[in-house]
PDB file of N, CA and C in Angstrom:
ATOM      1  N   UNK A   1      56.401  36.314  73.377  1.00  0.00           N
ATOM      2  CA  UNK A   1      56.951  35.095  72.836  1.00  0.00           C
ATOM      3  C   UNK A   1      55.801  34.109  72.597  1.00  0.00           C
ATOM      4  N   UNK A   2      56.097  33.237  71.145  1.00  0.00           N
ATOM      5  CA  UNK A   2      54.888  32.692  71.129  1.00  0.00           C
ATOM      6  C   UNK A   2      55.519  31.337  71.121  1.00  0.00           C
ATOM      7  N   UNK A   3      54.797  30.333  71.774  1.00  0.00           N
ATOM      8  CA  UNK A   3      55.200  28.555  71.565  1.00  0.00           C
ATOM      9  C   UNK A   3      53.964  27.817  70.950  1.00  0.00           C
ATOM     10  N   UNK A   4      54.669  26.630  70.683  1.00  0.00           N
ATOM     11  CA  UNK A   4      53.320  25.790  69.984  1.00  0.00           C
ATOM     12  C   UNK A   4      53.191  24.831  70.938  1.00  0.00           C
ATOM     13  N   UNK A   5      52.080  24.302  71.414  1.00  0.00           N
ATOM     14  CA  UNK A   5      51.246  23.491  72.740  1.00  0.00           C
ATOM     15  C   UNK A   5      51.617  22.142  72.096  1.00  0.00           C
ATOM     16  N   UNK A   6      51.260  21.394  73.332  1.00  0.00           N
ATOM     17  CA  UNK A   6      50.844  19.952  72.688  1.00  0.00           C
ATOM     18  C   UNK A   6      49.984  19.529  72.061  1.00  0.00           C
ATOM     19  N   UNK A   7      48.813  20.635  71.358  1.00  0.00           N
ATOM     20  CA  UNK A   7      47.472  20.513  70.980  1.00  0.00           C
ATOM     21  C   UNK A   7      47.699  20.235  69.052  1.00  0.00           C
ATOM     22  N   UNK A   8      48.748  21.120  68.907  1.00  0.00           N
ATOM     23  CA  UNK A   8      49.361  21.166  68.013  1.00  0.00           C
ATOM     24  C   UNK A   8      49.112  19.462  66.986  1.00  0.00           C
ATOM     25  N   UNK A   9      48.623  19.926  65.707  1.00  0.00           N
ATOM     26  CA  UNK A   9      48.116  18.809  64.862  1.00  0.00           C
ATOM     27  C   UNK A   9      48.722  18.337  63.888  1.00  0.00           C
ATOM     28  N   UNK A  10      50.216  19.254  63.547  1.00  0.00           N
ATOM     29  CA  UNK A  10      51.364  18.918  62.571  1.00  0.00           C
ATOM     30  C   UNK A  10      50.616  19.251  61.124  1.00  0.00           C
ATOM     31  N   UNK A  11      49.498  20.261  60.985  1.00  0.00           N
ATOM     32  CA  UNK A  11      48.915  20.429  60.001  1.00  0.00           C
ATOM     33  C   UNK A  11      50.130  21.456  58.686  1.00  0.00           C
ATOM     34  N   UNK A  12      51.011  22.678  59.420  1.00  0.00           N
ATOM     35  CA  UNK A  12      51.774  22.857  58.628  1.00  0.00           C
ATOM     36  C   UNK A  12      51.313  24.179  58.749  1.00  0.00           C
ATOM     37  N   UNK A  13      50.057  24.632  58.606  1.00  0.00           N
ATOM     38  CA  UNK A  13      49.422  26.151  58.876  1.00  0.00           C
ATOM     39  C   UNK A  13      50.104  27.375  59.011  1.00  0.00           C
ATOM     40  N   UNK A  14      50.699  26.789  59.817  1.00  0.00           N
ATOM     41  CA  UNK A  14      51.891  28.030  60.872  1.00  0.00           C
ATOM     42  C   UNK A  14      52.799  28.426  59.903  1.00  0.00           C
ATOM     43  N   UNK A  15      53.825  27.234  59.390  1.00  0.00           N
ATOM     44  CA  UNK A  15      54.728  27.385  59.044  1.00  0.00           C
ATOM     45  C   UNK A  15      54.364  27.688  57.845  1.00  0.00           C
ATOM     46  N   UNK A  16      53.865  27.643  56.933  1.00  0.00           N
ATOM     47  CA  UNK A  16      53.445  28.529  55.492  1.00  0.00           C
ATOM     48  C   UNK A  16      52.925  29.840  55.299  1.00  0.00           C
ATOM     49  N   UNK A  17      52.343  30.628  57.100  1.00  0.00           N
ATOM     50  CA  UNK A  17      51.783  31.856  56.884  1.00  0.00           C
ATOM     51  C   UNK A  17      53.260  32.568  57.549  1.00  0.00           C
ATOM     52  N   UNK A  18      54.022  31.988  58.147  1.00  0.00           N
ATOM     53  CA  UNK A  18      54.955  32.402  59.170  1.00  0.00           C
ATOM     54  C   UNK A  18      56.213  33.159  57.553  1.00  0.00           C
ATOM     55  N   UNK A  19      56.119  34.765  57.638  1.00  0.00           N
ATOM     56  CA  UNK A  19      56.968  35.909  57.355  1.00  0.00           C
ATOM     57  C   UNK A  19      58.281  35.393  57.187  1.00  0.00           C
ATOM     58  N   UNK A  20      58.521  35.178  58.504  1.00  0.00           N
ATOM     59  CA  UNK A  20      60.087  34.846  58.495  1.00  0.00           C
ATOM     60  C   UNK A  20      60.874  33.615  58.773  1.00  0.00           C
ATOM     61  N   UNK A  21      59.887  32.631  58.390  1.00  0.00           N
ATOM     62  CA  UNK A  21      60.525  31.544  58.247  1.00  0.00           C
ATOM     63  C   UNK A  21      61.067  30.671  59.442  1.00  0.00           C
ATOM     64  N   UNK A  22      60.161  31.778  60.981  1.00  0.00           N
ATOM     65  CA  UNK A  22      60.683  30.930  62.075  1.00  0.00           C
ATOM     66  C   UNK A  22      60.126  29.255  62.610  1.00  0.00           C
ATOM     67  N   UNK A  23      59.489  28.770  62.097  1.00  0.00           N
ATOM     68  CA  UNK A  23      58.329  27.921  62.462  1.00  0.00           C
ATOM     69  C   UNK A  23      58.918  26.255  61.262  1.00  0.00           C
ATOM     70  N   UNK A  24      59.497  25.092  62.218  1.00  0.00           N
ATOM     71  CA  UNK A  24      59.515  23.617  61.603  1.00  0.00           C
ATOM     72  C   UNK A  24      59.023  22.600  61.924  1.00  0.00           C
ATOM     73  N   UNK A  25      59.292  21.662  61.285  1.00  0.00           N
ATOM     74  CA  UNK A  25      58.251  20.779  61.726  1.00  0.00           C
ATOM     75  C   UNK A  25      59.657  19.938  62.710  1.00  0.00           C
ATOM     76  N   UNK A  26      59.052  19.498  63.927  1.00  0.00           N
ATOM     77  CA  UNK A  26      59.774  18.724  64.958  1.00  0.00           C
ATOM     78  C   UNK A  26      59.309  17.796  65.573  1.00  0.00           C
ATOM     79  N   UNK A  27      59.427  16.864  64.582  1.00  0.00           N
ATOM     80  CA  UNK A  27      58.985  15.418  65.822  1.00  0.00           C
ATOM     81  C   UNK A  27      57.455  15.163  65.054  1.00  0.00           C
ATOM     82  N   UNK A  28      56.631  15.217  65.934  1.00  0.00           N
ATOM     83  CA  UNK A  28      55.158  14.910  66.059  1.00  0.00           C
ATOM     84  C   UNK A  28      54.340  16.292  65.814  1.00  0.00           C
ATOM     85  N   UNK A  29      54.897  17.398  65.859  1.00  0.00           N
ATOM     86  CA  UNK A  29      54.702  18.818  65.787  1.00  0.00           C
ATOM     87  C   UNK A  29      55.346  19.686  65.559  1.00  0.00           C
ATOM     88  N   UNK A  30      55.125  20.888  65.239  1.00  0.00           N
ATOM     89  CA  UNK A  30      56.160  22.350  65.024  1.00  0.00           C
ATOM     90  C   UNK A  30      56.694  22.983  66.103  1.00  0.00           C
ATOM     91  N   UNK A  31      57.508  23.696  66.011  1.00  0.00           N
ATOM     92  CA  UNK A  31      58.662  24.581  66.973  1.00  0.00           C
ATOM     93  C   UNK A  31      58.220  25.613  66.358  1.00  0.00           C
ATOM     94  N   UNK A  32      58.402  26.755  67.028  1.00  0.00           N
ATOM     95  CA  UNK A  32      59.055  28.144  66.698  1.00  0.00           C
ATOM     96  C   UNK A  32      60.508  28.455  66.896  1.00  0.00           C
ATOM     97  N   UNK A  33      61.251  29.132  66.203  1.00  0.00           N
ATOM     98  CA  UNK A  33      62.814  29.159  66.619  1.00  0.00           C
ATOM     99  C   UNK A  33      62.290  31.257  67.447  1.00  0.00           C
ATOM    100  N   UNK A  34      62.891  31.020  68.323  1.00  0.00           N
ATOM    101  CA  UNK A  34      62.269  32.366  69.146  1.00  0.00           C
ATOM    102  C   UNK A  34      63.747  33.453  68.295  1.00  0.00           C
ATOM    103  N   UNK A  35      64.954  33.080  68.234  1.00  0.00           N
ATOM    104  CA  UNK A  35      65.524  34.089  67.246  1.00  0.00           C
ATOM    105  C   UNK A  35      65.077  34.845  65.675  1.00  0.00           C
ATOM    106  N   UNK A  36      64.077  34.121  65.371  1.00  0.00           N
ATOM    107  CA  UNK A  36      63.772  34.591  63.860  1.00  0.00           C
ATOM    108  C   UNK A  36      62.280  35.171  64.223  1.00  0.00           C
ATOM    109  N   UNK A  37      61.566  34.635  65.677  1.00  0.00           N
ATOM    110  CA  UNK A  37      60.169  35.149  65.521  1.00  0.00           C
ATOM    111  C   UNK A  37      60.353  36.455  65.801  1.00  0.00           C
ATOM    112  N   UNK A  38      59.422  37.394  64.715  1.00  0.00           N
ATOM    113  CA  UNK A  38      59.325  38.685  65.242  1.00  0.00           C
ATOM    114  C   UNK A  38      58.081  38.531  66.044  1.00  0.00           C
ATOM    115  N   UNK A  39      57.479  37.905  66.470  1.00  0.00           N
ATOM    116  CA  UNK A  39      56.184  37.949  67.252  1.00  0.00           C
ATOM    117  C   UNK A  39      54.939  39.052  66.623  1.00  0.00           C
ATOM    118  N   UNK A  40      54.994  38.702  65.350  1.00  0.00           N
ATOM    119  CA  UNK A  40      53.420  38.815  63.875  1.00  0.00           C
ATOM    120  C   UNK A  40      52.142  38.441  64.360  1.00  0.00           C
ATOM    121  N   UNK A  41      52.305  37.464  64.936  1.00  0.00           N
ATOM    122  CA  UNK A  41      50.829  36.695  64.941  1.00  0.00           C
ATOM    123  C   UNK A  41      50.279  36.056  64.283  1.00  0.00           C
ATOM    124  N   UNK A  42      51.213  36.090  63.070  1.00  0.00           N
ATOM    125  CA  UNK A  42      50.307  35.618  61.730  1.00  0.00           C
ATOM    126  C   UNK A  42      49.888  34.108  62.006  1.00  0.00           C
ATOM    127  N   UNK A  43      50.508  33.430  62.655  1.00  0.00           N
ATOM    128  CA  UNK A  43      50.512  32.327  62.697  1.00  0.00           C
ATOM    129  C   UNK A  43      49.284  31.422  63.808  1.00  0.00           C
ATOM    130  N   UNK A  44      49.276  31.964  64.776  1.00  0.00           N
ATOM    131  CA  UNK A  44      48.306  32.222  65.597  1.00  0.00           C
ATOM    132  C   UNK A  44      46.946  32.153  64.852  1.00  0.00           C
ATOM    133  N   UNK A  45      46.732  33.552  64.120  1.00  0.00           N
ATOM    134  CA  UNK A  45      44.885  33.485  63.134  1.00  0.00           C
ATOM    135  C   UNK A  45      45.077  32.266  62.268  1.00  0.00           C
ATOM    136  N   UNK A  46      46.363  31.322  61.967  1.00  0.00           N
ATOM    137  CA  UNK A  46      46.206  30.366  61.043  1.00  0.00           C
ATOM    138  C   UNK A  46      45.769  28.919  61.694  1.00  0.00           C
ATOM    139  N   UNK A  47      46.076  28.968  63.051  1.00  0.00           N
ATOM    140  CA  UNK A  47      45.908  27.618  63.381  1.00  0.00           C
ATOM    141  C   UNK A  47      44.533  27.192  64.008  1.00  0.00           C
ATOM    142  N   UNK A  48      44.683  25.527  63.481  1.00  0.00           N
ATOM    143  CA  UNK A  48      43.098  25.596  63.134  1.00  0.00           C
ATOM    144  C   UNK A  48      43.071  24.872  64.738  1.00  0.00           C
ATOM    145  N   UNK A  49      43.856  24.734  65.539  1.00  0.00           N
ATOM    146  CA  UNK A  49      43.814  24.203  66.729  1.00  0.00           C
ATOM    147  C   UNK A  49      44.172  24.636  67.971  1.00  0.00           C
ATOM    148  N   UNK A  50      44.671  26.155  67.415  1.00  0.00           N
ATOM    149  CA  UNK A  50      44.325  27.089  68.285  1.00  0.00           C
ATOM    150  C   UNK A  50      45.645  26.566  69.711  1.00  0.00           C
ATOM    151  N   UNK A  51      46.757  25.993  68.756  1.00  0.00           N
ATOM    152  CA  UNK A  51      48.013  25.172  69.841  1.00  0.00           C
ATOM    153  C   UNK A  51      49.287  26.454  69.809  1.00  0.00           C
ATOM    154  N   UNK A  52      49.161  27.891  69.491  1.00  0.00           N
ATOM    155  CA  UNK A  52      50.037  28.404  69.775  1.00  0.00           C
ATOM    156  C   UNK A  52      49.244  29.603  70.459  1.00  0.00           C
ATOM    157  N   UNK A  53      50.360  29.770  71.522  1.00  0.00           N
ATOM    158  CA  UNK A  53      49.649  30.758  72.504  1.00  0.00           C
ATOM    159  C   UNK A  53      50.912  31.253  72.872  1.00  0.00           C
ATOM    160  N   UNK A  54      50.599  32.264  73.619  1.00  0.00           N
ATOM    161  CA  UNK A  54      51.576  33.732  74.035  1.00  0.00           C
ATOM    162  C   UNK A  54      52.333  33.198  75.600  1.00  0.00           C
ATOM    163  N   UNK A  55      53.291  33.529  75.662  1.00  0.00           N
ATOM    164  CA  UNK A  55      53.928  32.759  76.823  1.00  0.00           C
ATOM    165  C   UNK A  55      54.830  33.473  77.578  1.00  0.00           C
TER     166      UNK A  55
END
């Protein structure tokens, strides 16, 4: 399972490489919705802040 940290920069990264569309913007930062993540990774090599990690 992957989450996005508080490090998280609201850059958007995630959610434009993210397959299936699990990843919004919430608040001050992004969510993952854990029903739609297939756990890819893709999103992970995209962020430039390195705020989603394995949990």
């Amino acid at each position: 399972m992957y989450v996005i940290t508080d490090e998280c920069v609201a850059c958007g990264s995630c959610a434009e490489e993210c397959p299936e569309d699990a990843i919004s913007e919430a608040g001050d930062k992004y969510e993952i919705d854990q029903d739609k993540c297939v756990e890819c990774g893709s999103c992970v090599e995209v962020c430039p802040s390195d705020a989603i990690v394995e949990k």
